[in-house]
Structures are given as structure tokens and as C-alpha cells.
C-alpha atoms as a PDB file:
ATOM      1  CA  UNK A   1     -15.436 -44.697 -40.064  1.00  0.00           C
ATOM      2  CA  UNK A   2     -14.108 -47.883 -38.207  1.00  0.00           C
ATOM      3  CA  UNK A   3     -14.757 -48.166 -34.326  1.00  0.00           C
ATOM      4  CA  UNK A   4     -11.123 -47.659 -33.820  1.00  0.00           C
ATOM      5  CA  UNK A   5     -10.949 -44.408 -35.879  1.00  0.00           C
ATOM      6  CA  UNK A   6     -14.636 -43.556 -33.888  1.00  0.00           C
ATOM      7  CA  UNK A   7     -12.851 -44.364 -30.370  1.00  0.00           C
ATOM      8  CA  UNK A   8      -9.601 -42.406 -31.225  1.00  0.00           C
ATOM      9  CA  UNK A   9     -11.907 -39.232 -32.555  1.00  0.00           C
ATOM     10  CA  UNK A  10     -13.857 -39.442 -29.204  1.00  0.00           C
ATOM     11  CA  UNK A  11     -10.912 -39.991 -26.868  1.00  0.00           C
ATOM     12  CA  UNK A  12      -9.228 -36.789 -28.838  1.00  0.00           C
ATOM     13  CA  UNK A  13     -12.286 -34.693 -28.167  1.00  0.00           C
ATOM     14  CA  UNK A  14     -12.105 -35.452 -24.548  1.00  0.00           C
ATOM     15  CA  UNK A  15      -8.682 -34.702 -24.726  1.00  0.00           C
ATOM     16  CA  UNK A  16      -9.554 -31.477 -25.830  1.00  0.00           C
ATOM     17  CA  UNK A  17     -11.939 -30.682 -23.359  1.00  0.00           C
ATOM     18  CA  UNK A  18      -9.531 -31.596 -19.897  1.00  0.00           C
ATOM     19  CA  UNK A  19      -7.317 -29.088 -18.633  1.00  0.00           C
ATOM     20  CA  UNK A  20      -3.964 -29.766 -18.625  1.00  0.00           C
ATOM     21  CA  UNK A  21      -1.497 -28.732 -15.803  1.00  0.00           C
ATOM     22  CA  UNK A  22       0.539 -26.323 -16.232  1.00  0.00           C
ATOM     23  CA  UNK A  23       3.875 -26.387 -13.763  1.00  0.00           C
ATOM     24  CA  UNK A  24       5.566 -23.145 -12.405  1.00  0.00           C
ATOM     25  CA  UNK A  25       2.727 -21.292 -13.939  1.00  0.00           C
ATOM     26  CA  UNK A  26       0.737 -19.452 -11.076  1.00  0.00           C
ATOM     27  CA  UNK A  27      -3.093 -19.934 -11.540  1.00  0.00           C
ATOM     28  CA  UNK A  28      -4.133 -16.245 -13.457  1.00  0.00           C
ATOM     29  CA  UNK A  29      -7.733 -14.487 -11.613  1.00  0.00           C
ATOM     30  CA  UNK A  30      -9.659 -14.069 -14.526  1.00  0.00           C
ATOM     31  CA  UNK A  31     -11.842 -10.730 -15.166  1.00  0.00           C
ATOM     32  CA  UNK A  32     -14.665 -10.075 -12.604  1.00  0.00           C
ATOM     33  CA  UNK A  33     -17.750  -7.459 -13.037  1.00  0.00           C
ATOM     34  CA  UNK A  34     -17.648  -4.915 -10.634  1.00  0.00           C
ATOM     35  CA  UNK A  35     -20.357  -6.769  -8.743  1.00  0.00           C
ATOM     36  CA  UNK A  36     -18.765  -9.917  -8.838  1.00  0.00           C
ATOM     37  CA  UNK A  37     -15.768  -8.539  -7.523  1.00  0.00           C
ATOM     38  CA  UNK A  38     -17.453  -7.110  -4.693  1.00  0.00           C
ATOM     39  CA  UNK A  39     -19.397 -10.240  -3.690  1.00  0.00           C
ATOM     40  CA  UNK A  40     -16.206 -12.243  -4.202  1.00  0.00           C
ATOM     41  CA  UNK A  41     -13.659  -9.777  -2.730  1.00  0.00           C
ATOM     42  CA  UNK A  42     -14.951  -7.631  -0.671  1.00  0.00           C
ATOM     43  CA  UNK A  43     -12.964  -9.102   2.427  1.00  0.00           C
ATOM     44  CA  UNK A  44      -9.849  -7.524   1.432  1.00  0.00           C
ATOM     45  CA  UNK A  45     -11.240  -4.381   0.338  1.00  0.00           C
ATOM     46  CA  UNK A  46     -12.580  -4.018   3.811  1.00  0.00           C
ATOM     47  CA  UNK A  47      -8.985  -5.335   4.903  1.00  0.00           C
ATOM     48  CA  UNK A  48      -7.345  -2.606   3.435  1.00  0.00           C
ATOM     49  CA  UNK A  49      -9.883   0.382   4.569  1.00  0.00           C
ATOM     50  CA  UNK A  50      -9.224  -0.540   8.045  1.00  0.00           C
ATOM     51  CA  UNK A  51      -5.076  -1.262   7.902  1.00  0.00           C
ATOM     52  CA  UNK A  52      -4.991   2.097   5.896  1.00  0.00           C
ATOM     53  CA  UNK A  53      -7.314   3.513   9.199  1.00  0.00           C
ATOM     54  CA  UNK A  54      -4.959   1.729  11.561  1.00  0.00           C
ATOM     55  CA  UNK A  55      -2.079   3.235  10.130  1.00  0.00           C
ATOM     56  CA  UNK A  56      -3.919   6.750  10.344  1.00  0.00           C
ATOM     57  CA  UNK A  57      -5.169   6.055  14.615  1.00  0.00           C
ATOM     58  CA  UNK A  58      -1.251   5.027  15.138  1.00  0.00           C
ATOM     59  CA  UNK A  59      -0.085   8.801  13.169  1.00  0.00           C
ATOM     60  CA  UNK A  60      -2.294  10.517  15.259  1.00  0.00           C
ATOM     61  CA  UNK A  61      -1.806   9.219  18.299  1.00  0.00           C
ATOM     62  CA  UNK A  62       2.073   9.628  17.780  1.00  0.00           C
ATOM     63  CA  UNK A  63       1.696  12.840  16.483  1.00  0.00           C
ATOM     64  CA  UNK A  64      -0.264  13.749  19.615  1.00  0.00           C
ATOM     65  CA  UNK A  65       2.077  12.520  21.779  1.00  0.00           C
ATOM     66  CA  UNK A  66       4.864  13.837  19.844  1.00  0.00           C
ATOM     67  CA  UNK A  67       3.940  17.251  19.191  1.00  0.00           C
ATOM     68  CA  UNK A  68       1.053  18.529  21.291  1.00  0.00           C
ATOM     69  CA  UNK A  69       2.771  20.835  23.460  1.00  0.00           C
ATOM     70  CA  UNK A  70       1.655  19.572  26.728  1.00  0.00           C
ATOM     71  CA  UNK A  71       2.199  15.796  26.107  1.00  0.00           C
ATOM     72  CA  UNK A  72       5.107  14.535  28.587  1.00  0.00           C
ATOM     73  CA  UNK A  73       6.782  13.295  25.455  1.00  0.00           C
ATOM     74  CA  UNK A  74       6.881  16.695  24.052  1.00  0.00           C
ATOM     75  CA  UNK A  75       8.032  17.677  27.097  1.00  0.00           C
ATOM     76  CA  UNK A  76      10.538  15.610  27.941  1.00  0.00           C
ATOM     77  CA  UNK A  77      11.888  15.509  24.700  1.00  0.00           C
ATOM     78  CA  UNK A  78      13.129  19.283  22.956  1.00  0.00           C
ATOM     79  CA  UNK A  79      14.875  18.410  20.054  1.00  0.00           C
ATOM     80  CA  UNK A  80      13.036  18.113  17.147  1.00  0.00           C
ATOM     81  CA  UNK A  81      15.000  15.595  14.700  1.00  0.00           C
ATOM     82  CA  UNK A  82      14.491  13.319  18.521  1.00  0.00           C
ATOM     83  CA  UNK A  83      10.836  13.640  17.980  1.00  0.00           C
ATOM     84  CA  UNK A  84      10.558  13.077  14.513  1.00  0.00           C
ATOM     85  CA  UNK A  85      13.193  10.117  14.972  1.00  0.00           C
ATOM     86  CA  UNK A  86      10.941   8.766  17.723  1.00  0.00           C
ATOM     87  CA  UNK A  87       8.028   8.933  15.395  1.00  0.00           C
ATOM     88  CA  UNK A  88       9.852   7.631  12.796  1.00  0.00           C
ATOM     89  CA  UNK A  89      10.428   4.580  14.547  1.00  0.00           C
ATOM     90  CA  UNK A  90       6.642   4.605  15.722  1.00  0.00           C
ATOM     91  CA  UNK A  91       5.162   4.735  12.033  1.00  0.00           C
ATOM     92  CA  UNK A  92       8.184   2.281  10.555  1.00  0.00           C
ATOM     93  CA  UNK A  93       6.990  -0.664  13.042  1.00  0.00           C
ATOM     94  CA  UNK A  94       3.542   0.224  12.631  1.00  0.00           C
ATOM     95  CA  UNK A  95       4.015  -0.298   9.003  1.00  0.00           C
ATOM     96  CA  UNK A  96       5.729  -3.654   9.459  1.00  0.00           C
ATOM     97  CA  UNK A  97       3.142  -4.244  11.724  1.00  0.00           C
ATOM     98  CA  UNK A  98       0.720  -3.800   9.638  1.00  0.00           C
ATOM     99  CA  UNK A  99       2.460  -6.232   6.340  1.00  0.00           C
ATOM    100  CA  UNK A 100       2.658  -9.182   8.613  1.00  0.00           C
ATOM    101  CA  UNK A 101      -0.669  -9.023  10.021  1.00  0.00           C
ATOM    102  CA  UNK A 102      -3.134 -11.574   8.762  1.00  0.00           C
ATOM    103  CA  UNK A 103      -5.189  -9.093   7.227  1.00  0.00           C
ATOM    104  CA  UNK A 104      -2.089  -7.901   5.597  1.00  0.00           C
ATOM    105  CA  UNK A 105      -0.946 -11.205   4.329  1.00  0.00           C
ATOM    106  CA  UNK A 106      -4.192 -11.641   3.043  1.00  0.00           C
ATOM    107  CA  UNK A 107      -4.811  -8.192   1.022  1.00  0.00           C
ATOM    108  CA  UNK A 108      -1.172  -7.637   0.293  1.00  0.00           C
ATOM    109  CA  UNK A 109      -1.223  -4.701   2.590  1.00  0.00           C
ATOM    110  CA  UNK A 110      -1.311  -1.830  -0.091  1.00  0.00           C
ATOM    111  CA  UNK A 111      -2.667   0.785   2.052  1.00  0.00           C
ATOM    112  CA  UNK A 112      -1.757   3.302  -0.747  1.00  0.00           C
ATOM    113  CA  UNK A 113      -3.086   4.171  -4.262  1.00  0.00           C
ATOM    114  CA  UNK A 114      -0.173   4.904  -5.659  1.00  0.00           C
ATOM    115  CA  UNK A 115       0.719   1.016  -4.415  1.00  0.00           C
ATOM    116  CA  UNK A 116      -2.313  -0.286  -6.305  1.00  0.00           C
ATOM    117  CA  UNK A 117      -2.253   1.670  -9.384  1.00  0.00           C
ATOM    118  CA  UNK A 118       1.674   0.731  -9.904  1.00  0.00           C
ATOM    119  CA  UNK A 119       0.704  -2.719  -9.425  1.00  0.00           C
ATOM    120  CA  UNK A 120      -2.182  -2.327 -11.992  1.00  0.00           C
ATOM    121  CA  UNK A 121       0.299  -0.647 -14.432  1.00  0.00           C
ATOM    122  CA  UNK A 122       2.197  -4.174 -13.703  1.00  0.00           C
ATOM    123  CA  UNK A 123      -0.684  -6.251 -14.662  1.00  0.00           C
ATOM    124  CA  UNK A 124      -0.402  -8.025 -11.161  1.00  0.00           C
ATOM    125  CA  UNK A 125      -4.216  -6.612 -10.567  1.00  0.00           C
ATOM    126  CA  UNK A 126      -7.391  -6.587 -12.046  1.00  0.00           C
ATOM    127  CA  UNK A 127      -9.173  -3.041 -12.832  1.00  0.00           C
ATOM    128  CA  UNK A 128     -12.278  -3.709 -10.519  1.00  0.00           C
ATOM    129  CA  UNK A 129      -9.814  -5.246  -7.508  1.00  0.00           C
ATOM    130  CA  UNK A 130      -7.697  -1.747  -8.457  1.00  0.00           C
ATOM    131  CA  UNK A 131     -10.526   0.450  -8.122  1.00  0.00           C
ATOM    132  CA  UNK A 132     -12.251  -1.018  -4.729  1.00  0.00           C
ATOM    133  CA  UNK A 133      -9.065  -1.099  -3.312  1.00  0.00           C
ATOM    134  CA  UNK A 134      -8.448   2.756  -4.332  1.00  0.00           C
ATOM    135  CA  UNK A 135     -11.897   3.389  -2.689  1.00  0.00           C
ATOM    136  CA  UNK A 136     -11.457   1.619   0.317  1.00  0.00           C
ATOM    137  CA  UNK A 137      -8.210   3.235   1.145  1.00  0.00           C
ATOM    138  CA  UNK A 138      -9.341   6.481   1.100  1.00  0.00           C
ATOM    139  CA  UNK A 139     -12.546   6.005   3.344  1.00  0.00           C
ATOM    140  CA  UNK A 140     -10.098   4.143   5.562  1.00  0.00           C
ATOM    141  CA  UNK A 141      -7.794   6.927   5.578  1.00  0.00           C
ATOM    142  CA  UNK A 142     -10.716   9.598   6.694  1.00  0.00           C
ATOM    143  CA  UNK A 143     -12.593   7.428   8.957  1.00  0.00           C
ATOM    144  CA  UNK A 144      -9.194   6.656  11.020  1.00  0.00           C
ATOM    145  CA  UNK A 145      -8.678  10.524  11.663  1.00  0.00           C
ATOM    146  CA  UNK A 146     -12.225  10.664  12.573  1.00  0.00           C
ATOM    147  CA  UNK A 147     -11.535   8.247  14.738  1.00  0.00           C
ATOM    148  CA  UNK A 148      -9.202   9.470  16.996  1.00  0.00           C
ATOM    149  CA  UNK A 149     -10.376  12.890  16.761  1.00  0.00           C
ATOM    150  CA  UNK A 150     -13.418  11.590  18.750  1.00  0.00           C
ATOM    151  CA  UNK A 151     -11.011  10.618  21.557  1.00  0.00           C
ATOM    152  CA  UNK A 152      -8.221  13.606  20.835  1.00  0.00           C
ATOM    153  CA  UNK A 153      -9.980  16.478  19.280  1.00  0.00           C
ATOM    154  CA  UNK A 154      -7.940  19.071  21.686  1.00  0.00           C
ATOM    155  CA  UNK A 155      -4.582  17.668  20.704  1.00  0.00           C
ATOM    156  CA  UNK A 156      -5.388  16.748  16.999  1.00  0.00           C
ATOM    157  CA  UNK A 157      -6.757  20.378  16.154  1.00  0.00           C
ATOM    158  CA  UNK A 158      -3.810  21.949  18.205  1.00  0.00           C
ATOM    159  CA  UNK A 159      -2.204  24.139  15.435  1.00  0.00           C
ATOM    160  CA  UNK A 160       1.360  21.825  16.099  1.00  0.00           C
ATOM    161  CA  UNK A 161      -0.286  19.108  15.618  1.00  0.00           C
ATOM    162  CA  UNK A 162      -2.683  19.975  12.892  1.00  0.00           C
ATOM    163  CA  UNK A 163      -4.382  16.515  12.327  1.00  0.00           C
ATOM    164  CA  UNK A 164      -0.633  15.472  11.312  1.00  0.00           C
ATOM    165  CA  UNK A 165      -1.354  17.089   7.907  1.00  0.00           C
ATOM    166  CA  UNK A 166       1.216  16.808   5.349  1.00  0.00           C
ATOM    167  CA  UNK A 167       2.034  20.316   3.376  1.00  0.00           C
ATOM    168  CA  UNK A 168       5.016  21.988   2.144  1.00  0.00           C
ATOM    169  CA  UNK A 169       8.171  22.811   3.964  1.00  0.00           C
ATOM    170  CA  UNK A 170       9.765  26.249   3.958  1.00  0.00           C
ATOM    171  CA  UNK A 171      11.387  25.031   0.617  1.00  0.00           C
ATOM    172  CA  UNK A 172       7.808  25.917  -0.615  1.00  0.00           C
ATOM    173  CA  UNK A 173       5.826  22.869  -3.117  1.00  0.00           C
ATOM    174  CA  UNK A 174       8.044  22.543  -5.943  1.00  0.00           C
ATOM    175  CA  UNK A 175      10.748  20.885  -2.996  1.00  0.00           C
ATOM    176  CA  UNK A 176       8.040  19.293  -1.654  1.00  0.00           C
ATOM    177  CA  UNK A 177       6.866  17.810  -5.122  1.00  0.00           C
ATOM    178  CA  UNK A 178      10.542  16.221  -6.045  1.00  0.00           C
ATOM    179  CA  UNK A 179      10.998  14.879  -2.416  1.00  0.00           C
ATOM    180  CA  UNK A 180       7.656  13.287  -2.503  1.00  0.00           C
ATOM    181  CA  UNK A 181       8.514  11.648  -5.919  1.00  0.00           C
ATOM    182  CA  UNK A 182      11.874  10.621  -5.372  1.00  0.00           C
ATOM    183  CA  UNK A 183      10.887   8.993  -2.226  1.00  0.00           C
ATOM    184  CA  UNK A 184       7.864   7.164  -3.395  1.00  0.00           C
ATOM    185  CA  UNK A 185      10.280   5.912  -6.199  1.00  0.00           C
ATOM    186  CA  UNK A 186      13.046   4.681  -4.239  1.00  0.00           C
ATOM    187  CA  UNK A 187      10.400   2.802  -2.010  1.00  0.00           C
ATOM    188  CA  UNK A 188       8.726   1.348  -5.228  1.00  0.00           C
ATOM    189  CA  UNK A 189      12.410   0.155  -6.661  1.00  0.00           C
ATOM    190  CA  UNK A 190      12.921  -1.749  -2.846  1.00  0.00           C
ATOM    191  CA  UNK A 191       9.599  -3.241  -2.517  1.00  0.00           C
ATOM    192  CA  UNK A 192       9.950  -5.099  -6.558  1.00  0.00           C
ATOM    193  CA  UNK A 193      13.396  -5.523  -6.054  1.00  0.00           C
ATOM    194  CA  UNK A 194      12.870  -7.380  -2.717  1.00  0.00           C
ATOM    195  CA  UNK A 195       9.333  -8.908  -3.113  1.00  0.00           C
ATOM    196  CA  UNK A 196      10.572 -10.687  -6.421  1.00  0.00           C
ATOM    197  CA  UNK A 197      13.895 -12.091  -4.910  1.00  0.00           C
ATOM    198  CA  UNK A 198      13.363 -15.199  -3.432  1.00  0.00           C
ATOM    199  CA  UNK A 199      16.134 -14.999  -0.521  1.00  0.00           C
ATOM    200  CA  UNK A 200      15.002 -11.414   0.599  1.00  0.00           C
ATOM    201  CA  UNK A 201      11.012 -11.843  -0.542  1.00  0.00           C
ATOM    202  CA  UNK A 202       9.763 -12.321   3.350  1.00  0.00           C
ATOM    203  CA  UNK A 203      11.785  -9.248   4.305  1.00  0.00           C
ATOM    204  CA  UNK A 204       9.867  -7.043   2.127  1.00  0.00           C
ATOM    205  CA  UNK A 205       7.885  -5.195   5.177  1.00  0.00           C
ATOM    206  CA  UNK A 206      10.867  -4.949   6.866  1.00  0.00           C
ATOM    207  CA  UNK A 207      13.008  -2.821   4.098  1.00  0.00           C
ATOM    208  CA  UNK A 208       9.389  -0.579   3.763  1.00  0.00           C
ATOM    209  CA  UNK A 209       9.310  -0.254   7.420  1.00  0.00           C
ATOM    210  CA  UNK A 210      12.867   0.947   7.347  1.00  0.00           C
ATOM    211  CA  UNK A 211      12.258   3.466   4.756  1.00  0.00           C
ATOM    212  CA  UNK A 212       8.888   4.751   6.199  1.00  0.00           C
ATOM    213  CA  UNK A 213      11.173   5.506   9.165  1.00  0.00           C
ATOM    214  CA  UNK A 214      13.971   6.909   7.856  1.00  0.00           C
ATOM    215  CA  UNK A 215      11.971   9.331   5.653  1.00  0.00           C
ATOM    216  CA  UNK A 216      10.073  11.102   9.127  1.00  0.00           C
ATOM    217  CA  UNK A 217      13.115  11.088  10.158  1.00  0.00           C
ATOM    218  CA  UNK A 218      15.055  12.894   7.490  1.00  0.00           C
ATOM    219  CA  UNK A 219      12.226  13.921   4.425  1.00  0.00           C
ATOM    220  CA  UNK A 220       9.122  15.104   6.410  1.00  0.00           C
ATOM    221  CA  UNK A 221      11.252  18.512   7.113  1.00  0.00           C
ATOM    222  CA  UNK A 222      10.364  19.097   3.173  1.00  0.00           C
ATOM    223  CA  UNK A 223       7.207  17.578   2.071  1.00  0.00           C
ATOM    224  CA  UNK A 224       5.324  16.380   5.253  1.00  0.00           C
ATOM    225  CA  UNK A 225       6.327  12.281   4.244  1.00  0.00           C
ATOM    226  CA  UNK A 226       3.317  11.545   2.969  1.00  0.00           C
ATOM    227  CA  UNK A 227       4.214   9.119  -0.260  1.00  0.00           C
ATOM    228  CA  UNK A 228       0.227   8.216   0.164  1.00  0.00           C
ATOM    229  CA  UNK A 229      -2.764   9.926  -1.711  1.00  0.00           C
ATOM    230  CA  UNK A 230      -5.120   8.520   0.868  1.00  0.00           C
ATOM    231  CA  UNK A 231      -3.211   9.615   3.710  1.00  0.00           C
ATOM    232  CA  UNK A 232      -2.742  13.015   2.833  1.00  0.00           C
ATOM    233  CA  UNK A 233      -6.448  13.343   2.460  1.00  0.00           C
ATOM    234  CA  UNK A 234      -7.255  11.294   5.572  1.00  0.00           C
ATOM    235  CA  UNK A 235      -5.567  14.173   7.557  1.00  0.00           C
ATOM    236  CA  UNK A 236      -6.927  17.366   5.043  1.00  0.00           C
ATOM    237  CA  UNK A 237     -10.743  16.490   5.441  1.00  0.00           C
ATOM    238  CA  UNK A 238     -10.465  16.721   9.151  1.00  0.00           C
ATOM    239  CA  UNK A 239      -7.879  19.711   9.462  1.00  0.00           C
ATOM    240  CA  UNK A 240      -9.914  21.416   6.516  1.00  0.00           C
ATOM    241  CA  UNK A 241      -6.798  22.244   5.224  1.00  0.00           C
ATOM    242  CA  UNK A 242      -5.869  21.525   1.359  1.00  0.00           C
ATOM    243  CA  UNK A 243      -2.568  23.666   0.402  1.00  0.00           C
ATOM    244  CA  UNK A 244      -0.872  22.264  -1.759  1.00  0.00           C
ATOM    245  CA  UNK A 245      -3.055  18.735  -2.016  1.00  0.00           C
ATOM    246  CA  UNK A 246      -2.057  18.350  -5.695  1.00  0.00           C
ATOM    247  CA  UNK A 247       1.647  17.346  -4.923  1.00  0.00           C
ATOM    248  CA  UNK A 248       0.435  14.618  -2.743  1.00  0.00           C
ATOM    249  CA  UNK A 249      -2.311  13.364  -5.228  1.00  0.00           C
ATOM    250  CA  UNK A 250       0.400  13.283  -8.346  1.00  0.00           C
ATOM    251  CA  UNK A 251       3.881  12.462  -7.300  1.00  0.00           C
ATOM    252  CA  UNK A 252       3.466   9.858  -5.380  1.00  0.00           C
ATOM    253  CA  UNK A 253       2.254   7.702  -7.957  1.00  0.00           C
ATOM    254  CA  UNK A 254       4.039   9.131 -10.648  1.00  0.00           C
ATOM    255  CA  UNK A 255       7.446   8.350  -8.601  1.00  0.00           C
ATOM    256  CA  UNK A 256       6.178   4.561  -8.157  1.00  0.00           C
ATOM    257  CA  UNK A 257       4.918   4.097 -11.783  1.00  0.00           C
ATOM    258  CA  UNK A 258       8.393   5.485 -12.916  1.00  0.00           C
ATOM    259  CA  UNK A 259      10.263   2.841 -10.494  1.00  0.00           C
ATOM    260  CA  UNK A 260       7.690   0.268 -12.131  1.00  0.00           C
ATOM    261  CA  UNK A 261       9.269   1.477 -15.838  1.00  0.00           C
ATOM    262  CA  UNK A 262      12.593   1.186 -14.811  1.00  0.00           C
ATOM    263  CA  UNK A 263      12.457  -2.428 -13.752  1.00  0.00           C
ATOM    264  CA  UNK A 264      10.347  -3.671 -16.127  1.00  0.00           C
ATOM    265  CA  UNK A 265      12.754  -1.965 -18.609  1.00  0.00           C
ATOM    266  CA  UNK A 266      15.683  -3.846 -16.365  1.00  0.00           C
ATOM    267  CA  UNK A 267      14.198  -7.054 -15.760  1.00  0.00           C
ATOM    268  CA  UNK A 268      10.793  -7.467 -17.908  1.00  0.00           C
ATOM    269  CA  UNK A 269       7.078  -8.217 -17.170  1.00  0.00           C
ATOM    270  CA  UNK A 270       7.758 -12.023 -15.938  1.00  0.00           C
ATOM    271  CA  UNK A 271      10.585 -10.781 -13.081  1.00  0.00           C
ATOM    272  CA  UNK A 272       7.330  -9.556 -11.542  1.00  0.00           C
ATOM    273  CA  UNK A 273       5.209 -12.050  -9.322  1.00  0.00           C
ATOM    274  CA  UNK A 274       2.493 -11.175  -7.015  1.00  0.00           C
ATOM    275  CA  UNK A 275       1.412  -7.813  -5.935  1.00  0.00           C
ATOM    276  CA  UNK A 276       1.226  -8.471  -2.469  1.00  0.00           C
ATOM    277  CA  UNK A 277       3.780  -7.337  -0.463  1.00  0.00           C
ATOM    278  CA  UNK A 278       3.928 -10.414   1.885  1.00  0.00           C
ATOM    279  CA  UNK A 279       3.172 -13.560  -0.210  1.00  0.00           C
ATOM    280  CA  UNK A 280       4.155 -16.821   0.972  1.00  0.00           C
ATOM    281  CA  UNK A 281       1.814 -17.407   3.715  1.00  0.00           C
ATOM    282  CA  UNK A 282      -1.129 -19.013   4.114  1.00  0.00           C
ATOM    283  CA  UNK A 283      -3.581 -16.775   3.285  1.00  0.00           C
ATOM    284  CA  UNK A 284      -5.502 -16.577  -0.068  1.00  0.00           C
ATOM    285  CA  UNK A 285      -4.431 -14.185  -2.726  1.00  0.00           C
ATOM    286  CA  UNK A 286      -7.102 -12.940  -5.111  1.00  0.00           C
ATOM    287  CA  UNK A 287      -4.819 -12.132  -7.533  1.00  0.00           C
ATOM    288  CA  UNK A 288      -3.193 -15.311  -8.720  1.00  0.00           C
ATOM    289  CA  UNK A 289      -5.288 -18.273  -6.560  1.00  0.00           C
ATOM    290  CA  UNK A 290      -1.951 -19.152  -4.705  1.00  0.00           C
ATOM    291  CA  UNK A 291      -1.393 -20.241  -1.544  1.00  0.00           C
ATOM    292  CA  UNK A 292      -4.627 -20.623   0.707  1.00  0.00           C
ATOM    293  CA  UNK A 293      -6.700 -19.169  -1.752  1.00  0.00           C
ATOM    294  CA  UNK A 294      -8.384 -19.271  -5.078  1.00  0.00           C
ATOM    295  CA  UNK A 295      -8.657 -17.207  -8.123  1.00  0.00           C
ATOM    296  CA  UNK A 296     -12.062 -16.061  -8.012  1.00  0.00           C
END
């Protein structure tokens, strides 16, 4: 072998061994251990235990205020659609709230396992993220009831109040079971449709805010609104009450992984980007190393 032929073999090999940019591609997390994922990401799992508990203080303080029969709201308001309006409103802009917070920036602001797991079914997170976040959201859901029931055990135990527990209407579970799935679907179809649309992307908390409130409003008359395994337990452990926990713990998710099937069927895999529902900020992202963070 001549030196040039030497020099051209070792210059290839080195070639080889760089990585070469790739442009418009966002950086992919690659698989974690469960330990590893936990030492690397537990931040964000702790992130979402505590929005998913904030969002659980704020329902039970509303609730409270909103149906405890000696609360001056309750009072002073006598309609019911007014009070589930005005709760409405309370729970949408906690939601939003909640997205554009910097913890929500930074964990994508799930605060649901039907969320995650549609998201998994995506391929937009890994299985051990999936899981921990699963986890996390329903210890935050229980621990925020707890919470407040420390402070508001009188009003949250009060039999209108109920720990705002989510259960049938008088339409009896089988209502309850195709309200909770068509809602959780149409909320699904919003959040890809808007999250992976670059003009409307950074509005994405504000369409999920507007639905969260519209359904109190309107839905809870039929299934509670709960759209949220977690949340629906959150409120059952403390009100020791479990009718009809199986519609909550199935159509939920079933309603967002069929939203998931009909736009990937409409648009394909690649339409979807990140799993977080408010991306461009500067915050990391563990699940594709953009922005302020890395892909650990």
C-alpha cells in the first residue's frame, strides 16, 4: 500500500467515526434503564406529581367554594349551570396556568395518563419516561386531595361536595362512558392538531384551557368531567367512593388513543413533533434534547 492509499484509508476511517449533522432532524433521547431514567429525569417526574396535585388543591378549593352549602359563593349564587360555569372558568385558567408554568414548559405538562400513554402510542416518549410519569401523576393526584382535606375536611366530605368526585349522572355509566370518551377525543384531536401547527403551536394551553372549561360547564352534568385516570382516583381514595371507577380508568384513554389513530391515519407519524404541550421555550425537553435541554 502507498502512503497516499495509507493516508486516504486512515482519513476514511476517521470519517467514519465523526458524526455528521443532521439539519431539521430533532436530536432522538435514546433508551434509558429504569434507573437511569430516574437519576436523569426525575425532575419532571416530580414536575408533573405536583402540577397534577396543583390542579387537584385548585378543584377542591373551587368545589368548596362552589358547592358547600354555606360558602358565600354558594350562596350568593343559586343557579347551578352559574356555578358550574364559574368553576368552569376556575379549572380552564388553572389548566392554562398550569401549561405555561416553568415546570410545565419543562415536563410538557401532561398531568394525565391517558396524555402520556397517547403520546407513547405516538412514539414521542420513551417506556420508562411513560411509566414514571404515569406513577407520578397518580400520587400527585391523591396527595393534592389530601392536601386540602387537611385544611377543608368539613367542606370536602360535605355530601355536595363529595371530595369533587367524578361518577355517573342520572343518565347512569353507559352515558357517562361515551361522554367521557368523546370528550377526551375531541381534546386529543385539538391538542395534535394545534401543538403540530406552527402558527397556532404556542396557543395549545389556551384551546385545552377552553375545552376543560367548556366541558364543567356543559359535560360534567353526565360523567363528572373527569377525562383524567389520575384525577378520578385522586378524589375516590379520599371520598372512599369507587362507583363506577372503570369508566374513568378506560375511556379516557381509549378516546385519546383513537384521536391519536385518526391523525396519524390523516397526517402520518412525522406530522407529529414533541409531546409536550408547550414546546418552544427555553426549557429542556427530555424527549428530543431541544431547546434548553439535552437528550439524556
Amino acid at each position: 500500500m502507498t502512503s497516499i492509499e495509507h493516508n486516504f484509508g486512515a482519513d476514511a476511517s476517521n470519517l467514519a467515526l465523526e458524526t455528521v449533522p443532521t439539519i431539521g432532524v430533532p436530536l432522538q433521547a435514546p433508551q434509558l434503564g429504569a434507573l437511569s431514567s430516574l437519576r436523569l429525569h426525575w425532575p419532571e417526574y416530580l414536575m408533573e406529581a405536583a402540577l397534577l396535585g396543583a390542579f387537584m388543591v385548585s378543584a377542591c378549593v373551587f368545589g368548596a367554594l362552589c358547592e358547600f352549602p354555606r360558602s358565600p359563593v354558594h350562596q350568593s349564587i343559586r343557579s347551578s349551570f352559574l356555578r358550574r360555569l364559574l368553576m368552569g372558568l376556575s379549572m380552564g385558567s388553572t389548566a392554562v396556568a398550569i401549561i405555561y408554568s416553568p415546570w410545565g414548559k419543562q415536563s410538557g405538562a401532561h398531568i394525565n395518563p391517558s396524555v402520556t400513554l397517547t403520546f407513547f402510542r405516538l412514539g414521542k416518549i420513551k417506556v420508562w419516561d411513560a411509566l414514571f410519569y404515569i406513577a407520578s401523576q397518580f400520587v400527585g393526584a391523591v396527595l393534592g386531595v389530601f392536601f386540602v382535606a387537611v385544611f377543608l375536611s368539613r367542606e370536602l366530605a360535605d355530601p355536595a361536595v363529595r371530595y369533587v368526585v367524578t361518577v355517573p349522572g342520572p343518565g347512569g355509566p353507559w352515558v357517562a362512558l361515551a361522554a367521557e370518551f368523546l370528550i377526551a377525543f375531541v381534546l386529543m384531536s385539538v391538542i395534535l392538531h394545534v401543538s403540530n401547527h406552527h402558527p397556532l403551536g404556542g396557543y395549545t394551553g389556551l384551546f385545552a384551557g377552553l375545552l376543560v372549561a367548556t366541558y364543567i360547564t356543559f359535560e360534567a352534568p353526565f360523567s363528572g368531567m373527569s377525562m383524567n385516570p389520575a384525577r378520578t382516583l385522586g378524589s375516590a381514595v379520599s371520598a372512599d367512593l369507587w362507583r363506577s371507577y372503570w369508566i374513568y380508568l378506560m375511556a379516557p384513554p381509549l378516546g385519546m388513543l383513537t384521536a391519536a389513530e385518526f391523525y396519524l391515519w390523516r397526517k402520518g407519524h412525522s406530522a407529529v413533533k414533541c409531546c409536550k404541550l408547550h414546546h418552544d421555550n427555553d426549557k429542556r425537553c427530555i424527549f428530543c434534547g431541544a431547546n434548553g435541554g439535552f437528550a439524556s
